[in-house]
C-alpha atoms as a PDB file:
ATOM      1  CA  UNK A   1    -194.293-103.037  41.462  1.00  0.00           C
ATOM      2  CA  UNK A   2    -197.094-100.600  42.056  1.00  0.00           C
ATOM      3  CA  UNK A   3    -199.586-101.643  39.888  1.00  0.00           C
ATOM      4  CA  UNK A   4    -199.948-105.235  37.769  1.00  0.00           C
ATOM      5  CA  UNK A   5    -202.713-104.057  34.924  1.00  0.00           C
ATOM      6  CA  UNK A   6    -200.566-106.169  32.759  1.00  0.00           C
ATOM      7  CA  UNK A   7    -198.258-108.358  31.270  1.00  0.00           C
ATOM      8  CA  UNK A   8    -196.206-106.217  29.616  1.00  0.00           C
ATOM      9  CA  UNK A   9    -195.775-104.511  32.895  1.00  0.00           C
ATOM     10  CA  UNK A  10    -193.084-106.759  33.799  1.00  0.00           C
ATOM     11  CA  UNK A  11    -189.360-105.779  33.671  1.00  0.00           C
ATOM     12  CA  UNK A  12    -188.335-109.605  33.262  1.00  0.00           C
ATOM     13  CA  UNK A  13    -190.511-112.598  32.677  1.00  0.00           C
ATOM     14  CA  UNK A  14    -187.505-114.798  32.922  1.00  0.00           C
ATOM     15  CA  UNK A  15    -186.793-113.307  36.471  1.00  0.00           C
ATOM     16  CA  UNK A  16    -190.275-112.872  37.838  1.00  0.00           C
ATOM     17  CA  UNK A  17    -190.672-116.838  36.694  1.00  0.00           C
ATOM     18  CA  UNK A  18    -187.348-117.671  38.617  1.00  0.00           C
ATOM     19  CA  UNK A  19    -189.059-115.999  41.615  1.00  0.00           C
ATOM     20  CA  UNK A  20    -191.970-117.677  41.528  1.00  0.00           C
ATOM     21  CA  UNK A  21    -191.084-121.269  41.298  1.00  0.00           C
ATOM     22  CA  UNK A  22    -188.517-120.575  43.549  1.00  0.00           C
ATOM     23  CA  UNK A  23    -191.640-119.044  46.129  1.00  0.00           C
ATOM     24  CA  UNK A  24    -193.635-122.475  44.947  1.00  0.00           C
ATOM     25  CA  UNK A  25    -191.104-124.245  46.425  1.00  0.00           C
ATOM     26  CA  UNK A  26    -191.439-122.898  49.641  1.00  0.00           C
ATOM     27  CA  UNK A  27    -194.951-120.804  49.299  1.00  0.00           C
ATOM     28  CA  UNK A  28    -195.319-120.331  53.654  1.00  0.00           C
ATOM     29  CA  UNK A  29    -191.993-118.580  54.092  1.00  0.00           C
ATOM     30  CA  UNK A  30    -192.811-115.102  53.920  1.00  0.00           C
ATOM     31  CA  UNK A  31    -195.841-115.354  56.353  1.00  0.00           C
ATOM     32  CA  UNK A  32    -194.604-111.571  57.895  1.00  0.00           C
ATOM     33  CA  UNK A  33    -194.400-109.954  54.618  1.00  0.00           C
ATOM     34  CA  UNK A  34    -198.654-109.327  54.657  1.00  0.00           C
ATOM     35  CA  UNK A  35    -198.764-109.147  58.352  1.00  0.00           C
ATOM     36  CA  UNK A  36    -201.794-106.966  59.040  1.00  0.00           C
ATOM     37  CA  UNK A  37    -202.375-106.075  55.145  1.00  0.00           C
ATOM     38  CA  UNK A  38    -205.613-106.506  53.501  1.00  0.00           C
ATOM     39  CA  UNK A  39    -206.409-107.402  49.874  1.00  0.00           C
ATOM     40  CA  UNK A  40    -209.617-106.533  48.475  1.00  0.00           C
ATOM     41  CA  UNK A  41    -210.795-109.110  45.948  1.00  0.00           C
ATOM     42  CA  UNK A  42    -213.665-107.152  43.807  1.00  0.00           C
ATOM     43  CA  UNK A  43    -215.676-109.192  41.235  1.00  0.00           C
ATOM     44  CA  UNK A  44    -217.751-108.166  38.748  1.00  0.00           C
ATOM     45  CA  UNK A  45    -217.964-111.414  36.928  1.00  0.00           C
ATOM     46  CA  UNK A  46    -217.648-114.595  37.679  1.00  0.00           C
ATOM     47  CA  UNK A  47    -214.353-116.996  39.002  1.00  0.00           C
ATOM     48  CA  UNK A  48    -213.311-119.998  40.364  1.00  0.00           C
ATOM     49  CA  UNK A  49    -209.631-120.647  39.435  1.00  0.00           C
ATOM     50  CA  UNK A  50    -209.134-116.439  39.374  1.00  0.00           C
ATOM     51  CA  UNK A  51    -210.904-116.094  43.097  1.00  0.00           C
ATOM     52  CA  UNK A  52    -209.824-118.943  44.987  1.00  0.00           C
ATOM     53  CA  UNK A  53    -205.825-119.136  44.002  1.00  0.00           C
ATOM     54  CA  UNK A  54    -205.908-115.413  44.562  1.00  0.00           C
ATOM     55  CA  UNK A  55    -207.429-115.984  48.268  1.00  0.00           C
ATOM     56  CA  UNK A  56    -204.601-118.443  48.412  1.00  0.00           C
ATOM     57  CA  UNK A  57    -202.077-116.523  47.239  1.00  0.00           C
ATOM     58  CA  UNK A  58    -202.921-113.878  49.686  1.00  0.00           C
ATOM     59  CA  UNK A  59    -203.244-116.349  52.512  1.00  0.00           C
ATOM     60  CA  UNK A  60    -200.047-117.552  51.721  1.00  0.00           C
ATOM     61  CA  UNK A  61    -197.892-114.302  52.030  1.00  0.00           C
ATOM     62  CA  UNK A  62    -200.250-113.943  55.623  1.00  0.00           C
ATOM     63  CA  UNK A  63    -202.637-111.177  54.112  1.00  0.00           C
ATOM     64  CA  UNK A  64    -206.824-110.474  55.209  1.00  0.00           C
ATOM     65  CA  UNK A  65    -208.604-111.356  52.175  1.00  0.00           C
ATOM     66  CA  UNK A  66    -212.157-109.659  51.598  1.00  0.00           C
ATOM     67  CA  UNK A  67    -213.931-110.543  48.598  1.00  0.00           C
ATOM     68  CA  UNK A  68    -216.893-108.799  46.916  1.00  0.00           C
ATOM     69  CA  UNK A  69    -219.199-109.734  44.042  1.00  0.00           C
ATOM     70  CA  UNK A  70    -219.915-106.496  42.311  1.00  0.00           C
ATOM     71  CA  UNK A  71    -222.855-107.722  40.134  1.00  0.00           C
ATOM     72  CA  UNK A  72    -224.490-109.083  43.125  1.00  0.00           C
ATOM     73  CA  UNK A  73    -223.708-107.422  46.054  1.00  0.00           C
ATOM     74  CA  UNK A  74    -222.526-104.007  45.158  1.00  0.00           C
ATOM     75  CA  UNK A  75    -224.254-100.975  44.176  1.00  0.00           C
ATOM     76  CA  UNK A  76    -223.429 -99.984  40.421  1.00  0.00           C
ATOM     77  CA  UNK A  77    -221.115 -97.883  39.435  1.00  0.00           C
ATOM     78  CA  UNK A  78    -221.045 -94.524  37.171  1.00  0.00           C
ATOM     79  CA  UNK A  79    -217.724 -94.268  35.371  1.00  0.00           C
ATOM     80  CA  UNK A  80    -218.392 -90.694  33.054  1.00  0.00           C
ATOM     81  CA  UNK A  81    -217.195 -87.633  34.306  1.00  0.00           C
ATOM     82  CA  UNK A  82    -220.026 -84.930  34.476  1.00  0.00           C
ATOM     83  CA  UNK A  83    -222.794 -87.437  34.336  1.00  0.00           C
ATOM     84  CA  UNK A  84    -225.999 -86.542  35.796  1.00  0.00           C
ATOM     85  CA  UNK A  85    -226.951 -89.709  37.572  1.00  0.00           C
ATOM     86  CA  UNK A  86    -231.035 -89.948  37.276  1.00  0.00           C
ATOM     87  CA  UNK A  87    -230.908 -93.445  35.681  1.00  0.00           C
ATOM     88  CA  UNK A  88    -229.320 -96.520  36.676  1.00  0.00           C
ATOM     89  CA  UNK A  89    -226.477 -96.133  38.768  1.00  0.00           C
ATOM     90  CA  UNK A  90    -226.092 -95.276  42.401  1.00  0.00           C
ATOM     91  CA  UNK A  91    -222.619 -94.637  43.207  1.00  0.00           C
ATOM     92  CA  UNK A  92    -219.389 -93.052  40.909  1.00  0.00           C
ATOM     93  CA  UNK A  93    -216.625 -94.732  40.689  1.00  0.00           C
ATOM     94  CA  UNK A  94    -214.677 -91.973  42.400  1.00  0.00           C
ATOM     95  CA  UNK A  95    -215.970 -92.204  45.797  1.00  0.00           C
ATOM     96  CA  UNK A  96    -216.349 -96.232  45.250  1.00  0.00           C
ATOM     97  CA  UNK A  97    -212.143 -96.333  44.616  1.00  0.00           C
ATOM     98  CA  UNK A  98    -211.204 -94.110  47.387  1.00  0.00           C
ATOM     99  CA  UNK A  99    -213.461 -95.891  49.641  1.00  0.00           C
ATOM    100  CA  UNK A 100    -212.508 -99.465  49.107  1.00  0.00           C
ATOM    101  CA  UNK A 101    -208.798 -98.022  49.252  1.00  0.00           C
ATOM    102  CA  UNK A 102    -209.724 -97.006  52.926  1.00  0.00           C
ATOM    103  CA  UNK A 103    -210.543-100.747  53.545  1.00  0.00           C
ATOM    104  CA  UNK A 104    -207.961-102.665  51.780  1.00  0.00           C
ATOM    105  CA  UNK A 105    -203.565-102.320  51.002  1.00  0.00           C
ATOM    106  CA  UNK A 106    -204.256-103.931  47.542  1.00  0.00           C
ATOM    107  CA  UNK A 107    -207.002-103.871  45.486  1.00  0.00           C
ATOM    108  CA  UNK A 108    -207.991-106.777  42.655  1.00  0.00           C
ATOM    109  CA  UNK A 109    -210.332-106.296  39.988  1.00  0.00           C
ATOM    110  CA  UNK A 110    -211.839-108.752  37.381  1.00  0.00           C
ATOM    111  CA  UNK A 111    -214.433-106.830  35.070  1.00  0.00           C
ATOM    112  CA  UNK A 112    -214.861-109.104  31.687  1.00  0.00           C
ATOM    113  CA  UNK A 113    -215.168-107.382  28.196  1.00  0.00           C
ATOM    114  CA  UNK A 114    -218.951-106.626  27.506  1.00  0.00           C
ATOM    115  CA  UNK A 115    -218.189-107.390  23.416  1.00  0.00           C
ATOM    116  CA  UNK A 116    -220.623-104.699  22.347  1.00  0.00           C
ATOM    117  CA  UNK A 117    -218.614-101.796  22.142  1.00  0.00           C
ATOM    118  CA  UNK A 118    -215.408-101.789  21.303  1.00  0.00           C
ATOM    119  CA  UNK A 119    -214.118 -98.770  22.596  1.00  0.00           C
ATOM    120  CA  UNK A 120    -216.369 -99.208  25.748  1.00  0.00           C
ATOM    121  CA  UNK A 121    -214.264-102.564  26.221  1.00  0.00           C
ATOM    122  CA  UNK A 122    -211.092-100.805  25.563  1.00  0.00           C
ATOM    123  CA  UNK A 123    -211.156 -98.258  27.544  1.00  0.00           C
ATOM    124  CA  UNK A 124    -211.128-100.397  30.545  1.00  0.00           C
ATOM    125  CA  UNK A 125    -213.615 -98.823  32.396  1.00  0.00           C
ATOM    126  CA  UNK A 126    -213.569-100.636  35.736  1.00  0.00           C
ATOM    127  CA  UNK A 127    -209.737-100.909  35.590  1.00  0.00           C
ATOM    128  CA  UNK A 128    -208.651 -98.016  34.490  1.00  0.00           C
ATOM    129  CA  UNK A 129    -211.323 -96.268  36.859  1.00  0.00           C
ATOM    130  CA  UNK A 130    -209.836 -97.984  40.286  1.00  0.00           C
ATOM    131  CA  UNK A 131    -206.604 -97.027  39.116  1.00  0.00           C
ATOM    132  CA  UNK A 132    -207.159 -93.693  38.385  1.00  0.00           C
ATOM    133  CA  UNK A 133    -209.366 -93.039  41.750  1.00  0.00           C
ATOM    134  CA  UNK A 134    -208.053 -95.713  44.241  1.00  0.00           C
ATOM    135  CA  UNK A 135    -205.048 -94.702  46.737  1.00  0.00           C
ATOM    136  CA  UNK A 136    -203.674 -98.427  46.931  1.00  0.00           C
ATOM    137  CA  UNK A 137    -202.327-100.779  44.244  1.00  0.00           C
ATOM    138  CA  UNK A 138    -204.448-102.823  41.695  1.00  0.00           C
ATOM    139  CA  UNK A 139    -204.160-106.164  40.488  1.00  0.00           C
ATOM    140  CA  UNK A 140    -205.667-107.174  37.007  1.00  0.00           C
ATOM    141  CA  UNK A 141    -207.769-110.400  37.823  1.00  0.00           C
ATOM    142  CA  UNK A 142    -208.609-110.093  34.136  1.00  0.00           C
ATOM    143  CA  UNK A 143    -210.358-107.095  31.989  1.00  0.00           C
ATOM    144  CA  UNK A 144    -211.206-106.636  28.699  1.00  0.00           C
ATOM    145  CA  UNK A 145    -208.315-106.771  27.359  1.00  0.00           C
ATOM    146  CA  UNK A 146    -206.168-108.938  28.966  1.00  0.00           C
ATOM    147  CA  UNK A 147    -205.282-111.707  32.070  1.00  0.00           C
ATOM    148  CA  UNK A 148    -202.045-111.021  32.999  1.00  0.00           C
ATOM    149  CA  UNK A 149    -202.020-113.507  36.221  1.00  0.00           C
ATOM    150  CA  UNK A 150    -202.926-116.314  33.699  1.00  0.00           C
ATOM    151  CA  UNK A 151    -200.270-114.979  31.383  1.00  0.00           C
ATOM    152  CA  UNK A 152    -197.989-115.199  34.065  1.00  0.00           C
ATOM    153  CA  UNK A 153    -199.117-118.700  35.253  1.00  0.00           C
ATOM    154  CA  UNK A 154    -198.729-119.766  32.005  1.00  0.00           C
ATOM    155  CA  UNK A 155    -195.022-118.769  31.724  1.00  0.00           C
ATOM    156  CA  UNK A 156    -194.488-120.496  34.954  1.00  0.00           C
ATOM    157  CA  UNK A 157    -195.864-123.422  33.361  1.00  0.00           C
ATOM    158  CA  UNK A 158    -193.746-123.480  30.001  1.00  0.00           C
ATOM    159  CA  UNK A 159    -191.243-123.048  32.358  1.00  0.00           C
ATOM    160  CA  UNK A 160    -191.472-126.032  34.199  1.00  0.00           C
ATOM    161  CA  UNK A 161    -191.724-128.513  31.173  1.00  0.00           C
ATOM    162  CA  UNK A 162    -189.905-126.996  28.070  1.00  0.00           C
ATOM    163  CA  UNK A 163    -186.762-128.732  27.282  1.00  0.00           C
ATOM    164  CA  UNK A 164    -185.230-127.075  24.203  1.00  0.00           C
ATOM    165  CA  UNK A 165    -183.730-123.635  23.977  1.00  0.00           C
ATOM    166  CA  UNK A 166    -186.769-122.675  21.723  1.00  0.00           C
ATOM    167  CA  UNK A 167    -189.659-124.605  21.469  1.00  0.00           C
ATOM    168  CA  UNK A 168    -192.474-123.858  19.225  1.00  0.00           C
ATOM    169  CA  UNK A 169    -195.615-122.572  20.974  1.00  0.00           C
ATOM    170  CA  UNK A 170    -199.012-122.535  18.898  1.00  0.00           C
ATOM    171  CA  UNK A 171    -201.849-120.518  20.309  1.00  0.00           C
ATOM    172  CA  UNK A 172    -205.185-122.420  18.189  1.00  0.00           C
ATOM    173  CA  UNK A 173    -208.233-120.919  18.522  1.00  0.00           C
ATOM    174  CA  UNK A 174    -210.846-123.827  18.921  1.00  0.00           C
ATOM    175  CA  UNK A 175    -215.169-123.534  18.208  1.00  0.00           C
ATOM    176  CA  UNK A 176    -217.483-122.715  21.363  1.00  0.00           C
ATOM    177  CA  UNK A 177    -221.323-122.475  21.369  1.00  0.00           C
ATOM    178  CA  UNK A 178    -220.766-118.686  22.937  1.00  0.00           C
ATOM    179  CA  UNK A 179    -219.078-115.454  22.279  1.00  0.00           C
ATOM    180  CA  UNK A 180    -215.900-114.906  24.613  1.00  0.00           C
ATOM    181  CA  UNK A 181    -213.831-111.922  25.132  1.00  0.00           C
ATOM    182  CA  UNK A 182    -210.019-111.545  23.894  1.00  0.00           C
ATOM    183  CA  UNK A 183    -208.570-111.121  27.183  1.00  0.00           C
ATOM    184  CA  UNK A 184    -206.792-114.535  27.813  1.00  0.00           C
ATOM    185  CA  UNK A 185    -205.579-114.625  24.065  1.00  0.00           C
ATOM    186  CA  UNK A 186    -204.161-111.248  24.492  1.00  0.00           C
ATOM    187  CA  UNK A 187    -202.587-111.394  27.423  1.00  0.00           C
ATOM    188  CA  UNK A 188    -201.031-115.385  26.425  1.00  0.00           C
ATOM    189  CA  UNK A 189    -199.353-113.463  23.272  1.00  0.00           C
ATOM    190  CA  UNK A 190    -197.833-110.813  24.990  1.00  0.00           C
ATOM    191  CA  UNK A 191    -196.526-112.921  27.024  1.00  0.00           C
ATOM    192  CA  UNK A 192    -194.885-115.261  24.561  1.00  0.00           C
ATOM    193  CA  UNK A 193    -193.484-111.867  22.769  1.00  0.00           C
ATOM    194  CA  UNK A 194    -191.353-112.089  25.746  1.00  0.00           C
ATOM    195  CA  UNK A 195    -190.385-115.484  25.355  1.00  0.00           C
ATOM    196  CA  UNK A 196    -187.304-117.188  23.440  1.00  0.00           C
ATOM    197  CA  UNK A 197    -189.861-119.448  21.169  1.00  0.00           C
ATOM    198  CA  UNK A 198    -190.740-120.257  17.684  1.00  0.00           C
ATOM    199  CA  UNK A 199    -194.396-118.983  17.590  1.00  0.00           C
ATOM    200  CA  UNK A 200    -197.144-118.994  16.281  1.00  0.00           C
ATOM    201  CA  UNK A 201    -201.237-118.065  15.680  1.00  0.00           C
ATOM    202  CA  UNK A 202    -203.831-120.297  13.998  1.00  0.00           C
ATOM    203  CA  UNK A 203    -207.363-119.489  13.480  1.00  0.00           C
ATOM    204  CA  UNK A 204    -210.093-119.430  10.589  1.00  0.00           C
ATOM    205  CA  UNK A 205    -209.818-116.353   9.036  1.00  0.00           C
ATOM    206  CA  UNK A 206    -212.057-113.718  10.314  1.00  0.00           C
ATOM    207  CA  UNK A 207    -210.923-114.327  14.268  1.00  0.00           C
ATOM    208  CA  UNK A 208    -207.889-112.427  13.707  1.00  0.00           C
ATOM    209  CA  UNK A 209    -206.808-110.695  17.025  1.00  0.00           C
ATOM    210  CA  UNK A 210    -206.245-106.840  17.640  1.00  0.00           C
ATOM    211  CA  UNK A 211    -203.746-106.477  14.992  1.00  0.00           C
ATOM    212  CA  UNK A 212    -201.979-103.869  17.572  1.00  0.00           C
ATOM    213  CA  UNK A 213    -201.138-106.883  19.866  1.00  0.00           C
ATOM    214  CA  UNK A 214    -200.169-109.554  16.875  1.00  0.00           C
ATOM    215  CA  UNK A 215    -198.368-107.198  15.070  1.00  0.00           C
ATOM    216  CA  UNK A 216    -195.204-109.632  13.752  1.00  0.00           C
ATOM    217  CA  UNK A 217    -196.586-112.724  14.382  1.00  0.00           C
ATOM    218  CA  UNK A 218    -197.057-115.271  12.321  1.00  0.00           C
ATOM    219  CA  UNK A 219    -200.725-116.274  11.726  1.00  0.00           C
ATOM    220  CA  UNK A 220    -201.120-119.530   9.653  1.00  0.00           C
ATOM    221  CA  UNK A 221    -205.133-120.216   8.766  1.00  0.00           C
ATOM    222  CA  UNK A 222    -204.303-123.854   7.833  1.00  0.00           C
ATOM    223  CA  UNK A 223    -204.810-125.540  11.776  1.00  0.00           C
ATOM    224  CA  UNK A 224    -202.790-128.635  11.228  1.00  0.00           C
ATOM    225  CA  UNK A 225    -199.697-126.988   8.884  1.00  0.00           C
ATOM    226  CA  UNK A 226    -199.481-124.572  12.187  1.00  0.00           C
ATOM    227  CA  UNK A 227    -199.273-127.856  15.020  1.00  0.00           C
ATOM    228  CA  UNK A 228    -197.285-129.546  12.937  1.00  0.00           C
ATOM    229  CA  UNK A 229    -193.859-130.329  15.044  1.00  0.00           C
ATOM    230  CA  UNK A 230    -195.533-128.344  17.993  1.00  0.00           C
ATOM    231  CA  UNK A 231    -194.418-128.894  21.630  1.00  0.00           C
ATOM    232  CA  UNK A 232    -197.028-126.951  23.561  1.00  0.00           C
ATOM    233  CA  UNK A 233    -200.486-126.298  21.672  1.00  0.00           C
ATOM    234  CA  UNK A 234    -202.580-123.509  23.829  1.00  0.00           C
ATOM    235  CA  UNK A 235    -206.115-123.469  22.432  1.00  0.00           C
ATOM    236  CA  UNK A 236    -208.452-120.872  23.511  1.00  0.00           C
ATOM    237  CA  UNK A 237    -211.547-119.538  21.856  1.00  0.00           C
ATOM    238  CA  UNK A 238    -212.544-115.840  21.154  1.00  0.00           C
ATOM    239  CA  UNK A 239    -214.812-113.981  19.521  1.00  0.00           C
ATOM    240  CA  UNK A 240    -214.356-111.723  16.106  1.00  0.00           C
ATOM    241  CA  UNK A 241    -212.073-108.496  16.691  1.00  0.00           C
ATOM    242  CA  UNK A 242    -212.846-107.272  13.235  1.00  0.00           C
ATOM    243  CA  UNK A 243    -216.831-107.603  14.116  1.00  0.00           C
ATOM    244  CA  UNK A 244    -216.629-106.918  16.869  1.00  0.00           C
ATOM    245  CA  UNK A 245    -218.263-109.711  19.714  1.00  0.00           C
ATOM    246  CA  UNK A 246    -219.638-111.889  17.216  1.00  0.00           C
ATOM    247  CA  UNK A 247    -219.610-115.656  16.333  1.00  0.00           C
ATOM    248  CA  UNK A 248    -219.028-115.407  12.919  1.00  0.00           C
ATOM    249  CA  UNK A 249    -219.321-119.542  12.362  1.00  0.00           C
ATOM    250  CA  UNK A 250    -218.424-122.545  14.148  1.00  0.00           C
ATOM    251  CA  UNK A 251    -216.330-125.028  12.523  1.00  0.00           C
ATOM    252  CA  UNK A 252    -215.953-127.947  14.739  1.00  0.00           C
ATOM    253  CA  UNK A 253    -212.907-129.214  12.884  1.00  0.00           C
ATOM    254  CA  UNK A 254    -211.035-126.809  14.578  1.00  0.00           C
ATOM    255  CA  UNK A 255    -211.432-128.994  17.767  1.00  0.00           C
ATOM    256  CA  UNK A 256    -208.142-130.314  19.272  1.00  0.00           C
ATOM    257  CA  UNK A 257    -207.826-134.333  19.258  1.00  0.00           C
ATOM    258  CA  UNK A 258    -205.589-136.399  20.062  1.00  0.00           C
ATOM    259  CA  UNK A 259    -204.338-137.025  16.429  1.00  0.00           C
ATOM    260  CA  UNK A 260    -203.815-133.621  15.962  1.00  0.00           C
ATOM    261  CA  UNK A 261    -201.803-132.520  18.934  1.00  0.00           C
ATOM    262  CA  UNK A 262    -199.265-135.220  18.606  1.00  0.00           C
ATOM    263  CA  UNK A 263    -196.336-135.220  20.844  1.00  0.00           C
ATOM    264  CA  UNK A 264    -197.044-131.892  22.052  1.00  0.00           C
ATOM    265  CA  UNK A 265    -198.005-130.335  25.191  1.00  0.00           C
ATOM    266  CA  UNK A 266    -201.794-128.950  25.922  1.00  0.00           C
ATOM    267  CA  UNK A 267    -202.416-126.247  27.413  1.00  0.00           C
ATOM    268  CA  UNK A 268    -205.970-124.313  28.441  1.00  0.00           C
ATOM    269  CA  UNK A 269    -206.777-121.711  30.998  1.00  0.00           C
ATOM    270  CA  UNK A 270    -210.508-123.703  32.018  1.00  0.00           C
ATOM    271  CA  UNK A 271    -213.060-123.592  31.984  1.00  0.00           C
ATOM    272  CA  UNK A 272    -213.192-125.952  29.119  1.00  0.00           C
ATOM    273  CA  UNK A 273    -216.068-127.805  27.033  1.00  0.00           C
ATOM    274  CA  UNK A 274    -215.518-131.078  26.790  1.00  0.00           C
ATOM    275  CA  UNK A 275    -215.371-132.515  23.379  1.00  0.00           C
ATOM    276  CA  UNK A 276    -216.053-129.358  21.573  1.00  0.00           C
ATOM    277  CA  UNK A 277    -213.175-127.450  22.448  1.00  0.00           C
ATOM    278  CA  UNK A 278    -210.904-130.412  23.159  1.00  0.00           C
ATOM    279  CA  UNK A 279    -211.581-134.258  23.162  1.00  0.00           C
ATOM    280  CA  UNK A 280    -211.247-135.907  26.299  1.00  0.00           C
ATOM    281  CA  UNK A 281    -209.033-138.054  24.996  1.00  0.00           C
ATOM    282  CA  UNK A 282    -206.541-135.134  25.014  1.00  0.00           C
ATOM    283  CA  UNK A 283    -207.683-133.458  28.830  1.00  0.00           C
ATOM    284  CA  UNK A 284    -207.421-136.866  30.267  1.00  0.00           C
ATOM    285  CA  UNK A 285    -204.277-137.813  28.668  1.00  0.00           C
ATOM    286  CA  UNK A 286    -200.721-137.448  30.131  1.00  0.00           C
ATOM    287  CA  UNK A 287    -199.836-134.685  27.541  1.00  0.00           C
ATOM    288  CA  UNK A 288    -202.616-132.361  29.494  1.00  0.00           C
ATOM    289  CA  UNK A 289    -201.178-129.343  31.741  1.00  0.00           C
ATOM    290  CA  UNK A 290    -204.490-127.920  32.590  1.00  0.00           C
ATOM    291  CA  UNK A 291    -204.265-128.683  36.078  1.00  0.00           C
ATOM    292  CA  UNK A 292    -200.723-127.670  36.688  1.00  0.00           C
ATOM    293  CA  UNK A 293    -201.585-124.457  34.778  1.00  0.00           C
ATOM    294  CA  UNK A 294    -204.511-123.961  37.446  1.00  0.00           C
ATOM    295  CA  UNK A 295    -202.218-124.753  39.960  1.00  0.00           C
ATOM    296  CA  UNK A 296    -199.550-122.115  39.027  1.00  0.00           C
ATOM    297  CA  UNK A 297    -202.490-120.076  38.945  1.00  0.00           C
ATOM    298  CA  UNK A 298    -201.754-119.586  43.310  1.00  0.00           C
ATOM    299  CA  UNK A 299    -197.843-118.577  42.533  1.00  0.00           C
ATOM    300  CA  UNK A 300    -198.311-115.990  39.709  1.00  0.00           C
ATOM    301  CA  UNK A 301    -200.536-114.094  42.378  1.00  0.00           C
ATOM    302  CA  UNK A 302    -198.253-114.980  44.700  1.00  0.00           C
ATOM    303  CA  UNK A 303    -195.231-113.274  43.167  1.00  0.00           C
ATOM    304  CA  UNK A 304    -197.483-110.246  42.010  1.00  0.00           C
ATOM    305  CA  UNK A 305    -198.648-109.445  45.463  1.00  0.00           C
ATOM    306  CA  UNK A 306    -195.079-110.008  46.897  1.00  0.00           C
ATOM    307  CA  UNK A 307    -193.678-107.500  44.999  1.00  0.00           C
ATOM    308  CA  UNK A 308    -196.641-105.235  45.704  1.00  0.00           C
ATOM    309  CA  UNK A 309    -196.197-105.617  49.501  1.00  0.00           C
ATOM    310  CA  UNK A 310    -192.014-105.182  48.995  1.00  0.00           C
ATOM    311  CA  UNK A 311    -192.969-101.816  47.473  1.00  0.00           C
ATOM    312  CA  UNK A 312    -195.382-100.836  50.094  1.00  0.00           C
ATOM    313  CA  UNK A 313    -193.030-102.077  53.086  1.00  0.00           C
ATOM    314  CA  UNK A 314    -190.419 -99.524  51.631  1.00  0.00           C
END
């Protein structure tokens, strides 16, 4: 593994899984494998789940962990080839890459989606930039577009509790007071594209997904016709695709309740708002992963940077 930008990345979910509950099993036995390697943990956004199970992660597999906050700390960065640089920004992204690659054996990156320009977002600026300019790996800590370590933590997860040879898997968007990127959402139904499952997409119409990345699946608008016989129920919110970044109305009876989820699973990446994306009755129930999914959050980093230091030992 060179890189991990994303989910679809993967040769084998089913195997990378296997590995990774296997290394949860036993997550201090490779203590030699990151012997004097560093991992540069580079924020440009904020984390608390994404920073500190990445730290552990790296701890784990015996790796230096150094951990920047862009936004705060760092100068900012020019991105545009040929750009005279009068204005705002103090340092391209060129030097900034092959710097930090001096410092660091792995590089990890989490730059959210502004959700003002579309093609700004998509291009994966940050991302794509380190990638392009750095000399070491990169690891996705989520972009724009996607969050392929809570993808994978996610699969670990379904993993771990599904008992039928194909369960069905709902992904329900659910209201919020704010306007959040795709990245999560994205990344969750690539992920199940790679999964033996009945699945499927409910949202009010309007919060369709990139059409690129749901291509096949089935949508259903009506919520509770789309949970109905569900055994895990994933509910995340996101933004409009279509218009682009925007709220286009809240409908609170898209919040998950008890009644609703029935016998099924629930599943979240957190943060969550209570009672507005999900009742507490549901988070504090025994039908809530949440915190096992935040837990697996440590292993799918774990197996990423694993292979990544395999391919660098070589």
């Amino acid at each position: 593994m060179k890189h991990f930008l994303s989910i679809t990345e993967i040769d084998s979910l089913t195997h990378l899984v296997s590995e990774a509950r296997a290394l949860k099993k036993s997550p201090f036995g490779l203590k030699n494998l990151g012997k004097n390697k560093t991992v540069g943990l580079l924020f440009f956004n904020n984390s608390l789940r994404t920073r500190l199970s990445t730290q552990k992660a790296a701890s784990n597999l015996g790796m230096d962990v150094m951990v920047m906050n862009f936004g705060k700390e760092g100068w900012a960065l020019e991105y545009q080839d040929g750009t005279v640089m009068d204005q705002g920004t103090s340092e391209h992204i060129k030097e900034a890459a092959q710097v930090v690659s001096q410092y660091c054996d792995v590089i990890a990156i989490r730059a959210f989606a502004g959700l003002q320009d579309r093609h700004k977002d998509e291009a994966e600026l940050v991302l794509n930039g380190f990638a392009a300019f750095a000399s070491v790996p990169i690891v996705n800590m989520e972009s724009s577009l996607g969050h392929p370590l809570q993808a994978l933590a996610d699969a670990i997860t379904l993993a771990e509790h599904n008992e039928k040879a194909k369960p069905k898997v709902v992904l329900s968007w659910a209201p919020h007071p704010k306007a959040l990127p795709h990245a999560v959402a994205n990344s969750f139904v690539e992920m199940m594209r790679q999964q033996q499952a009945e699945f499927i997409i409910t949202h009010p119409k309007g919060y369709e997904l990139n059409p690129a990345i749901t291509k096949g699946v089935p949508i259903e608008y009506d919520q509770n016709k789309a949970l109905k016989d569900a055994d895990f129920v994933y509910v995340k919110n996101w933004s409009s695709y279509s218009e682009y970044g925007k709220v286009l109305y809240q409908d609170p009876d898209w919040m998950i309740t008890q009644e609703k989820l029935g016998k099924a699973k629930f599943m979240h990446c957190l943060p969550v708002r209570r009672n507005v994306v999900v009742e507490d009755a549901v988070l504090d129930g025994n039908q809530s992963l949440v915190i096992e999914q935040a837990d697996n959050r440590t292993y799918s980093a774990q197996i990423v940077l694993k292979k990544i230091l395999e391919e660098i030992k070589e």
